[in-house]
Protein backbone atom coordinates (compact mmCIF):
# COMPACT_ATOMS: atom_id res chain seq x y z
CA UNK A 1 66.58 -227.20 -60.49
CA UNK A 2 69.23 -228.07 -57.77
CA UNK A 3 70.72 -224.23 -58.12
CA UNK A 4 66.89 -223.17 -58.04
CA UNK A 5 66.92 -224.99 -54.55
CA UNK A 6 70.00 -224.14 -53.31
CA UNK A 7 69.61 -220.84 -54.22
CA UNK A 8 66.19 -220.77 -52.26
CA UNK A 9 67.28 -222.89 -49.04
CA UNK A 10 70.46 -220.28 -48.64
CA UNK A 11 67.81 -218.13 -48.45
CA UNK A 12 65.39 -218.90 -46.01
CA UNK A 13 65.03 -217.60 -42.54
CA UNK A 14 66.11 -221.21 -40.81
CA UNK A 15 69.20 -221.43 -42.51
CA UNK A 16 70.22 -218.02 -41.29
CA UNK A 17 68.90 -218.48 -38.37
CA UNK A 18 70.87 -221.70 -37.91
CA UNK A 19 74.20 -219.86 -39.27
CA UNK A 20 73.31 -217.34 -36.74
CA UNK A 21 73.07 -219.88 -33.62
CA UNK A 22 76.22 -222.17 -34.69
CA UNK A 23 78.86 -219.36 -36.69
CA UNK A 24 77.51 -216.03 -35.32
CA UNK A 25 81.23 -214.45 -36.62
CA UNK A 26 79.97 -215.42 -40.14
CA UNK A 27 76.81 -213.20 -40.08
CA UNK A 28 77.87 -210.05 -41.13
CA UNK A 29 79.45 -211.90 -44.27
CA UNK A 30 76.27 -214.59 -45.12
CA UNK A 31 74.76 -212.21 -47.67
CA UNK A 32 78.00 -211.79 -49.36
CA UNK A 33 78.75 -215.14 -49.34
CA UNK A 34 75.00 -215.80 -50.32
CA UNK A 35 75.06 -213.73 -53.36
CA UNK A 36 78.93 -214.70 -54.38
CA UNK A 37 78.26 -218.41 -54.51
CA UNK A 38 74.75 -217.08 -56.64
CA UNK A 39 76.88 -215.62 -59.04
CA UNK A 40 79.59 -218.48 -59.07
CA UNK A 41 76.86 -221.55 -59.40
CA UNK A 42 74.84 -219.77 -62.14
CA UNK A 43 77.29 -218.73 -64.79
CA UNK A 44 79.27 -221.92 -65.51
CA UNK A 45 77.33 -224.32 -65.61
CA UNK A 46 73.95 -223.95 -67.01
CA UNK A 47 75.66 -221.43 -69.46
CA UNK A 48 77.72 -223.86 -70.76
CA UNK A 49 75.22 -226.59 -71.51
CA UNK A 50 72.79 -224.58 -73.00
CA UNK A 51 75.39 -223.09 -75.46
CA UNK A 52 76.94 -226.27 -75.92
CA UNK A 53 73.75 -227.99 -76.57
CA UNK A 54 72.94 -228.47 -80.57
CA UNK A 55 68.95 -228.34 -80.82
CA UNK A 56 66.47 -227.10 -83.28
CA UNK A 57 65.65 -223.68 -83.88
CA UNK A 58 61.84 -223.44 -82.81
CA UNK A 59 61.18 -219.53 -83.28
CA UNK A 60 62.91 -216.51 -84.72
CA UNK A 61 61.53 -212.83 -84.71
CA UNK A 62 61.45 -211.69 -88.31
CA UNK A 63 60.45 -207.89 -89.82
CA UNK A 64 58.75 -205.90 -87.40
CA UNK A 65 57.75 -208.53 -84.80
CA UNK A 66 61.62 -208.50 -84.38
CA UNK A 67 61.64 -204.65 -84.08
CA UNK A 68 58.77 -205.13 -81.56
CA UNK A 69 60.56 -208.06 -79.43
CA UNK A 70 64.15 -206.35 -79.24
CA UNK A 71 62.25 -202.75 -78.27
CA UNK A 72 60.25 -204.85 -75.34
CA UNK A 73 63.96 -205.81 -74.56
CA UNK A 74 65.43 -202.53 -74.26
CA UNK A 75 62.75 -201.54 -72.23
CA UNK A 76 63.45 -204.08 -69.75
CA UNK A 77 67.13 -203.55 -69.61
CA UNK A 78 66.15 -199.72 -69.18
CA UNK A 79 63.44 -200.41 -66.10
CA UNK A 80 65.95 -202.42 -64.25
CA UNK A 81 68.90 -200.00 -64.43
CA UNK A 82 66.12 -197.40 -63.64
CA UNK A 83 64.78 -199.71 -60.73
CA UNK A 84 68.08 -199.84 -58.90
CA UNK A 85 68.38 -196.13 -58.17
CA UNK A 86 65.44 -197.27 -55.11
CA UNK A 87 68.03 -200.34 -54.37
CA UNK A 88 71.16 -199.39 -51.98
CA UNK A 89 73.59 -201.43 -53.85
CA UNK A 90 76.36 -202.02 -51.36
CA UNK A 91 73.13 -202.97 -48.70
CA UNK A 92 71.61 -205.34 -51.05
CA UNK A 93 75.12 -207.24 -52.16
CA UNK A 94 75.88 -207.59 -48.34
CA UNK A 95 79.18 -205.47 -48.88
CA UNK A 96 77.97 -203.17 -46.31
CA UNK A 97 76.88 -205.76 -43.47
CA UNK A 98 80.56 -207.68 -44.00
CA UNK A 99 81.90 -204.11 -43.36
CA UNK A 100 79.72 -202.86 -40.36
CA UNK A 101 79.42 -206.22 -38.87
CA UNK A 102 76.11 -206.16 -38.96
CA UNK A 103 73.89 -209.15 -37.81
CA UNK A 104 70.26 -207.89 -38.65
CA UNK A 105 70.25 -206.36 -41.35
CA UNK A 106 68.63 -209.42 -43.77
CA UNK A 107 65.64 -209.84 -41.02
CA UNK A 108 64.95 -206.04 -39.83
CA UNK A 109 65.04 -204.11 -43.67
CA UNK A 110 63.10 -201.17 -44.03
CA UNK A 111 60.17 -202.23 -46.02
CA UNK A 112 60.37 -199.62 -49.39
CA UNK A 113 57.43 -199.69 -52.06
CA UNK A 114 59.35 -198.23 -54.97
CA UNK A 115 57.77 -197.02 -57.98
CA UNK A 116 57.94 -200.27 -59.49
CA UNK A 117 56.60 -202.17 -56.45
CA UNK A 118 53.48 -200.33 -56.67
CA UNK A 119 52.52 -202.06 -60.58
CA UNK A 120 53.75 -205.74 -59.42
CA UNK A 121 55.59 -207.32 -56.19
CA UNK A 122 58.49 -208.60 -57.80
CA UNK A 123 59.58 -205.97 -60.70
CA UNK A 124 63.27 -207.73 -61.51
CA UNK A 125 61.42 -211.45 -62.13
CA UNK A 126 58.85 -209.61 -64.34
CA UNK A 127 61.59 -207.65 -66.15
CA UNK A 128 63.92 -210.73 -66.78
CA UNK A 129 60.61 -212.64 -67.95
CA UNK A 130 60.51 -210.48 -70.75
CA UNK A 131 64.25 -210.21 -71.47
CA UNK A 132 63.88 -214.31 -71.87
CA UNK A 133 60.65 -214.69 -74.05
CA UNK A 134 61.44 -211.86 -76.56
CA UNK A 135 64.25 -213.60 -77.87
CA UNK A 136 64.92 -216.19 -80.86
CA UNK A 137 63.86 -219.34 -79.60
CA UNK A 138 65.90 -222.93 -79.78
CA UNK A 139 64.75 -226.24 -77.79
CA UNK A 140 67.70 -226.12 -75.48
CA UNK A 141 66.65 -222.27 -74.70
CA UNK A 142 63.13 -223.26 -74.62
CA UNK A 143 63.80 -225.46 -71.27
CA UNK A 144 65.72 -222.77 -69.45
CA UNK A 145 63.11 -220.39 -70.11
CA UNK A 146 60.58 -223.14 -68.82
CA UNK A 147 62.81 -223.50 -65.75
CA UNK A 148 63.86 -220.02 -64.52
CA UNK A 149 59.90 -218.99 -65.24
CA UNK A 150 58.65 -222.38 -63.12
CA UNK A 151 61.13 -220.93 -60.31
CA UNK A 152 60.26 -217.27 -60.29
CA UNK A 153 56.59 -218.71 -59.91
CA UNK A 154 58.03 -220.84 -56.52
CA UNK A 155 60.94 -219.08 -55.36
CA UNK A 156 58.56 -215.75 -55.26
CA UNK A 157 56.17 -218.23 -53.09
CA UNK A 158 58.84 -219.05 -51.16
CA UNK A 159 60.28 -215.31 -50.47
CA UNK A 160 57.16 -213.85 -50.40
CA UNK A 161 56.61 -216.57 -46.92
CA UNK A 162 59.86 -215.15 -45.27
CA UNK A 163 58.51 -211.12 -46.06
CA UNK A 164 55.11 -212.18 -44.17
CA UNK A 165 56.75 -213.49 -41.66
CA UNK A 166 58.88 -209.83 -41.20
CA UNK A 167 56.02 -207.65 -41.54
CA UNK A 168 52.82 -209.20 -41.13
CA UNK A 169 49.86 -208.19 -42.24
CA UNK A 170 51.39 -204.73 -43.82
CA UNK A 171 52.51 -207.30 -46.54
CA UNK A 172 49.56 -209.24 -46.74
CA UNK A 173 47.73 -206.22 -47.62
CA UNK A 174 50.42 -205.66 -50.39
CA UNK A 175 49.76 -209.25 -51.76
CA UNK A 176 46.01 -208.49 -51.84
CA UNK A 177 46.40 -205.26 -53.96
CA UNK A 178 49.54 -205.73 -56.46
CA UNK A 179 49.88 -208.59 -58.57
CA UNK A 180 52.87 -210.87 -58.30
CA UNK A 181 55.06 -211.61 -61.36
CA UNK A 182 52.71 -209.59 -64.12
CA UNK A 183 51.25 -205.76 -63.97
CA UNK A 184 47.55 -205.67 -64.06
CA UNK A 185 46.31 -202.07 -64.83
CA UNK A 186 43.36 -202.24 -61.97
CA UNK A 187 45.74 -203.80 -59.59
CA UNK A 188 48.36 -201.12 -58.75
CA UNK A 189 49.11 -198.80 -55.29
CA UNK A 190 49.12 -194.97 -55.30
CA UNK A 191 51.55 -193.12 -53.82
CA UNK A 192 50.07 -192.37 -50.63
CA UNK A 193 48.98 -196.12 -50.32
CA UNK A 194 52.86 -197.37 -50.84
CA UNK A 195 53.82 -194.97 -48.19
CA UNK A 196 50.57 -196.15 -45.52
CA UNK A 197 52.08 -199.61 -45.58
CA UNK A 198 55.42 -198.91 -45.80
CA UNK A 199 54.50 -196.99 -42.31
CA UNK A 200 52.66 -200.22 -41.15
CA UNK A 201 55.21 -202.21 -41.74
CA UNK A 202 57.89 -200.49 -40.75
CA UNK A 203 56.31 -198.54 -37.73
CA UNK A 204 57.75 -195.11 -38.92
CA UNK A 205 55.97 -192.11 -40.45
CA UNK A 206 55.72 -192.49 -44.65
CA UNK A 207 58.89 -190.95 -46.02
CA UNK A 208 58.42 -188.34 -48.93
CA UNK A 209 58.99 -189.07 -52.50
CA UNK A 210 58.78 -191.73 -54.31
């Protein structure tokens, strides 16, 4: 829970703003920095007291239903490399902002509705939902499960307030049409209506593709 928060205050618009106004040098680098100390916080730790934790087995996929859970897996692990070819990698690490010196990069993004983004808001959360509750299931596991699902559900809230405040009511319209951590087959954007609010929101003409 206190990674959860920290991971959500480093995140928020006042903080950066607030980096911005008192080290304005360390801009270009906060997203960087942001995702190295992400990375650093998250393995270590909670890693090694799950593993280290001795608890009960509660559930293990047998026969088919393991067949069924591992295949669900795969699938996952197959939309997120897939997802990432709509990501620009260097953008979204912060590599490229440390290099260009860019300052507004993290508060003026493009809004893009990739293929994914038109089925539910946040794809990766719904993909790494079911990479955690197809597998065998012990009490320790159980908890983290409990507690990276409890945060998607308030750190979405939470991110989901900071892209309102960027685009307005382009992404209140999105919120209103495509569902937030789960798919729902009546709930979903066309093409055409990804691209109108990517134009709303981002004042340009709707790119092609996509």
């Amino acid at each position: 829970m206190l990674y959860f928060s920290l991971h959500s205050v480093l995140a928020s618009l006042a903080v950066k703003q607030y980096v911005a106004g008192r080290f304005p040098r360390a801009v270009p680098a906060y997203r960087l920095l942001y995702n190295g100390v992400a990375l650093v916080l998250l393995m270590p730790p909670p890693l090694m007291l799950m593993y280290s934790t001795d608890s009960p087995a509660l559930w293990q996929w047998r026969g088919g239903w393991a067949w069924a859970a591992d295949g669900v897996a795969m699938l996952a692990i197959a939309g997120f490399f897939w997802s990432l070819r709509y990501y620009n990698g260097q953008e979204f690490l912060g590599w490229r902002q440390a290099q260009d010196g860019d300052t507004s990069r993290d508060t003026h993004e493009r809004l893009t509705i990739s293929p994914l983004h038109r089925y539910v808001r946040h794809p990766w959360y719904f993909l790494a939902l079911l990479l955690l509750w197809t597998r065998d299931m012990n009490a320790a596991f159980l908890v983290t499960c409990l507690a990276i699902t409890g945060y998607f559900i308030v750190g979405s809230r939470l991110e989901e307030n900071k892209l309102v405040a960027i685009y307005g009511d382009a992404y209140h319209q999105y919120m209103a049409r495509v569902p937030g951590l789960i798919p729902w087959p009546s709930k979903r954007l066309t093409r055409d209506q990804a691209a109108a609010l990517e134009q709303q929101a981002n004042g340009t003409p709707p790119h092609a593709g996509g």
